[in-house]
Protein backbone atom coordinates (compact mmCIF):
# COMPACT_ATOMS: atom_id res chain seq x y z
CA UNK A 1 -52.07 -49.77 34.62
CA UNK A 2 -54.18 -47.72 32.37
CA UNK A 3 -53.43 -44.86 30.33
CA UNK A 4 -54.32 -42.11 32.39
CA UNK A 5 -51.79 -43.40 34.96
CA UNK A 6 -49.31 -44.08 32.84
CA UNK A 7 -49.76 -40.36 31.38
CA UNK A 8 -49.59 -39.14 34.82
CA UNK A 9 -46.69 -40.85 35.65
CA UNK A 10 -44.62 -39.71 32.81
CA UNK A 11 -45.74 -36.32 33.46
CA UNK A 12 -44.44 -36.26 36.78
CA UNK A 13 -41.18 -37.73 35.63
CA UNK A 14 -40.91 -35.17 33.69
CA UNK A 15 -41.50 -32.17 35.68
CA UNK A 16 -39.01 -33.86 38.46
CA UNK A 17 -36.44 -33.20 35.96
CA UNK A 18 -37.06 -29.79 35.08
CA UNK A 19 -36.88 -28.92 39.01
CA UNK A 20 -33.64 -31.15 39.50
CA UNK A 21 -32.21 -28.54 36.57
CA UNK A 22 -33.62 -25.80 38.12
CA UNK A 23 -35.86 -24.96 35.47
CA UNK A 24 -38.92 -24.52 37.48
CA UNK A 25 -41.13 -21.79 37.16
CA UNK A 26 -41.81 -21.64 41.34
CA UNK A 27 -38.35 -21.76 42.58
CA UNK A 28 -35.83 -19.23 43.59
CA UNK A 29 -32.90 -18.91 41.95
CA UNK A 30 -29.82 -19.64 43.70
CA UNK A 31 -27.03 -16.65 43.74
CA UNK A 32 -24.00 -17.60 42.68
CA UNK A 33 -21.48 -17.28 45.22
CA UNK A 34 -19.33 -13.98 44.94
CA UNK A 35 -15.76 -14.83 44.13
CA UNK A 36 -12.88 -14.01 46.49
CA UNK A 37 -11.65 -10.89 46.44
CA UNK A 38 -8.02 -10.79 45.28
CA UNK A 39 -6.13 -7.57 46.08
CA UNK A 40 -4.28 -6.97 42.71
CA UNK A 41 -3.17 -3.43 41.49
CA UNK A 42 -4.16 -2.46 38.24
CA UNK A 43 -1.65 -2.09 35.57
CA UNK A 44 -1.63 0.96 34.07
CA UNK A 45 -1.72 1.18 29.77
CA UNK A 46 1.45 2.18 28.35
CA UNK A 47 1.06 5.32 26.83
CA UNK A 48 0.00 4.96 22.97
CA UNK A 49 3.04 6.11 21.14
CA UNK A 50 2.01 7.58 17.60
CA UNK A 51 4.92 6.86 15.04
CA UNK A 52 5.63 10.47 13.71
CA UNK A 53 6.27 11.04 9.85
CA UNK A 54 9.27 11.87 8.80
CA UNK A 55 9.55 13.38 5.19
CA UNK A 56 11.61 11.68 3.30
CA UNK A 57 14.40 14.42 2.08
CA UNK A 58 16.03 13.01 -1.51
CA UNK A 59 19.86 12.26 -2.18
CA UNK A 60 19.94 14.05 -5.15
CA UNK A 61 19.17 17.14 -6.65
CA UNK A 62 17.88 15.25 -10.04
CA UNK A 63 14.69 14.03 -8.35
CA UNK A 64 11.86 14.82 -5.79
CA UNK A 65 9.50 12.85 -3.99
CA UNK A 66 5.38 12.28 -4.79
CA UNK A 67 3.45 14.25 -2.26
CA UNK A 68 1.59 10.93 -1.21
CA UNK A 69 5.45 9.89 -0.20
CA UNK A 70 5.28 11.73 3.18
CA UNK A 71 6.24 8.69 5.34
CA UNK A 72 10.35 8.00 5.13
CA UNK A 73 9.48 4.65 7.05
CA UNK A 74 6.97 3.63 4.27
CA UNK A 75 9.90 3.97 1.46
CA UNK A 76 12.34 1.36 -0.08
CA UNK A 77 16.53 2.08 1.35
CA UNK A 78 17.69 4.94 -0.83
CA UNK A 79 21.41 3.34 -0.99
CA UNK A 80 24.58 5.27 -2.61
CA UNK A 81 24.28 2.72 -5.43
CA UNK A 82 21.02 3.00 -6.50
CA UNK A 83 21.75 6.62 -6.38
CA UNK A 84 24.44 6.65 -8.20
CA UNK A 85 22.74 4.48 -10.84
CA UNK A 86 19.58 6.90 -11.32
CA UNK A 87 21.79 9.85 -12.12
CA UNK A 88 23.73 7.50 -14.61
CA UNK A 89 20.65 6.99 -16.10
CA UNK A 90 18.85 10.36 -16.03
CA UNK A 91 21.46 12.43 -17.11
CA UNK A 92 21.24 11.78 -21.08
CA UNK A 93 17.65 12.21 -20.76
CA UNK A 94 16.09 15.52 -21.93
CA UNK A 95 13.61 16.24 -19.45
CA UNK A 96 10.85 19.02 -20.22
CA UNK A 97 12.10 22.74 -18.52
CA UNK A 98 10.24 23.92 -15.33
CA UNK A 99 7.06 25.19 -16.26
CA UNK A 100 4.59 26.47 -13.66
CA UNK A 101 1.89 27.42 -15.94
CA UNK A 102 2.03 23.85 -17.41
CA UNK A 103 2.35 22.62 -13.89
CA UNK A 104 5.66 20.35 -15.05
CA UNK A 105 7.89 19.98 -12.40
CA UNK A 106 11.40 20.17 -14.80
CA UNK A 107 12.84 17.65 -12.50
CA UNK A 108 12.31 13.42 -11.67
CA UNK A 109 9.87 12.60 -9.10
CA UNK A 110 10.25 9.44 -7.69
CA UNK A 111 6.79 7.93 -7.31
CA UNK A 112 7.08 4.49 -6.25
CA UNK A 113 4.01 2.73 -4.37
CA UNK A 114 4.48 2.81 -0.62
CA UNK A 115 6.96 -0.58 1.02
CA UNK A 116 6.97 -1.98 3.96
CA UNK A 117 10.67 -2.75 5.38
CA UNK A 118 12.06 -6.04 5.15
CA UNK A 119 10.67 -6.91 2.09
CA UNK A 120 12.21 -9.32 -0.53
CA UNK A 121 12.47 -7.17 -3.06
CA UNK A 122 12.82 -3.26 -2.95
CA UNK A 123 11.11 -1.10 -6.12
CA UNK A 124 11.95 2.03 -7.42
CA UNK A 125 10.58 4.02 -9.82
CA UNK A 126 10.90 7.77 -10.94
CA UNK A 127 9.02 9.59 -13.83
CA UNK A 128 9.49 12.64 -15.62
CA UNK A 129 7.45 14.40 -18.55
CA UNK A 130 9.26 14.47 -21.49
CA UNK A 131 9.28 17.82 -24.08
CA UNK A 132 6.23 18.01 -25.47
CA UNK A 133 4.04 16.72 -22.91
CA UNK A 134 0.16 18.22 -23.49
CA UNK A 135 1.70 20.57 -25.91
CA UNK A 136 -1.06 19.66 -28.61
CA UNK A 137 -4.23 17.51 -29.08
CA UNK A 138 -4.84 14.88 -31.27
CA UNK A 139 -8.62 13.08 -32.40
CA UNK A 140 -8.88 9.55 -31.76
CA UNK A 141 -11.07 7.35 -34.04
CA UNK A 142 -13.83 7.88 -31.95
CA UNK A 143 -13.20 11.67 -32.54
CA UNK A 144 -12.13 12.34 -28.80
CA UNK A 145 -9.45 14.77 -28.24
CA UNK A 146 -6.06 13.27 -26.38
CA UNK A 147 -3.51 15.20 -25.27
CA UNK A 148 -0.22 13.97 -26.38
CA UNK A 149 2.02 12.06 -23.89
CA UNK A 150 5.66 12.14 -23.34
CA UNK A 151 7.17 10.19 -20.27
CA UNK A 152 10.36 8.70 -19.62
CA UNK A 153 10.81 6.14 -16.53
CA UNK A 154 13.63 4.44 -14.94
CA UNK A 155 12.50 1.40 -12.67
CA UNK A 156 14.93 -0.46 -10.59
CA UNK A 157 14.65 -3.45 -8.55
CA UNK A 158 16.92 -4.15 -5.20
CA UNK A 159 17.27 -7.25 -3.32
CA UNK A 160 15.51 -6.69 0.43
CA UNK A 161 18.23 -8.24 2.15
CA UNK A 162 21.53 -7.34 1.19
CA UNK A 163 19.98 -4.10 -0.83
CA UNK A 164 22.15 -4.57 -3.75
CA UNK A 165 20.91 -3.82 -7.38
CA UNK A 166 18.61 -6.61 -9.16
CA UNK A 167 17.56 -5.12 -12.24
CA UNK A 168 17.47 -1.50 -13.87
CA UNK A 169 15.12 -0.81 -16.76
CA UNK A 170 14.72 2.78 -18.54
CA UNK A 171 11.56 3.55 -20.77
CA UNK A 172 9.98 6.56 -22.66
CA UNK A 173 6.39 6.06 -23.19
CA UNK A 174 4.90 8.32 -25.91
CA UNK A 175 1.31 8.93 -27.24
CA UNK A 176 0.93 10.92 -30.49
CA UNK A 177 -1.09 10.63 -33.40
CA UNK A 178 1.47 8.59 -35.08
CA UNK A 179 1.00 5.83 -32.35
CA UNK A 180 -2.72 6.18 -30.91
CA UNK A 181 -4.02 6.09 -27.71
CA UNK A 182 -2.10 2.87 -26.76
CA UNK A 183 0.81 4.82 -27.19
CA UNK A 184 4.46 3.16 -28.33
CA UNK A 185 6.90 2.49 -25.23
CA UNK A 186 10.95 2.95 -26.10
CA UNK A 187 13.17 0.59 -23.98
CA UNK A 188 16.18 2.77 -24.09
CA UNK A 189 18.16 0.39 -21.18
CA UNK A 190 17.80 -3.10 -19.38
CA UNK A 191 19.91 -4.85 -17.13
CA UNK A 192 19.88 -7.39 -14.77
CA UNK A 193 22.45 -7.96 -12.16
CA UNK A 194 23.69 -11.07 -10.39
């Protein structure tokens, strides 16, 4: 055979595959074949139920909660013993007096980050400004002015299970001319339970 056979040949080979696939350019293309028609009632979609808010409402008069708080189901189990062991604490603390015009609160806010339930370990934390808080300025090195800082903080630690008391810790953090921007922290109480 010579080559213009052979090239002929192959050619047709080839173009009797592309029809076999249905890839030529000529041909109709075959409808698919409608499915059966089932007779099936459509479900309708449960309604979408939006969890409401509820605002958390504190167990003690000594504190209040963070405005970002808002959500009682984002916040750790405010048990009787917890409670009982943040007024221990807060109670020798001088706190600074009620102050509008200083915007200071005179009471603890508890301003722990936002939990989800079930969690291993439940954390609490409330703040409150100290006397003295932004009563005067002081010049760092750098000759910025810094207001002075006085916080105290009591953290506490529950397990997420049985909700019983891990750890208690209680701080004041000050910043003053004395100890520079970094400021000093105080540990005025830590203890860990079993």
């Amino acid at each position: 055979m010579n080559k213009i056979t052979k090239g002929l040949l192959a050619g047709a080979v080839v173009v009797s595959l592309f029809a076999t696939m249905g890839c030529g350019g000529g041909d109709k293309k075959k409808e698919d074949p409608k499915p059966a028609t089932t007779t099936t009632q459509k479900q309708d979609k449960a309604p979408e139920v939006k969890q409401t808010k509820v605002k958390p409402v504190p167990k003690s008069s000594m504190y209040r909660y963070a405005l970002h708080l808002d959500d009682v189901n984002k916040l750790p189990p405010m048990t009787d013993e917890v409670i009982k062991e943040f007024e221990k604490q807060a109670k020798p603390i001088k706190i600074a007096e009620k102050d509008p015009k200083k915007h200071r609160a005179g009471i603890w806010t508890f301003n722990s980050a936002p939990q989800r339930k079930g969690a291993q370990v439940y954390t609490y934390r409330w703040t409150a400004e100290l006397d003295g808080h932004h009563d005067s300025q002081f010049e760092n090195d750098k000759g910025k002015k810094i207001n002075e800082q006085h916080f105290a903080h009591i953290e506490m630690t529950t397990d997420g299970k049985t909700e019983k008391l891990r750890s208690v810790r209680v701080v004041k953090y000050h910043v003053t001319k004395e100890t520079g921007e970094k400021g000093k922290l105080e540990e005025l109480h830590k203890q860990t339970f079993k």
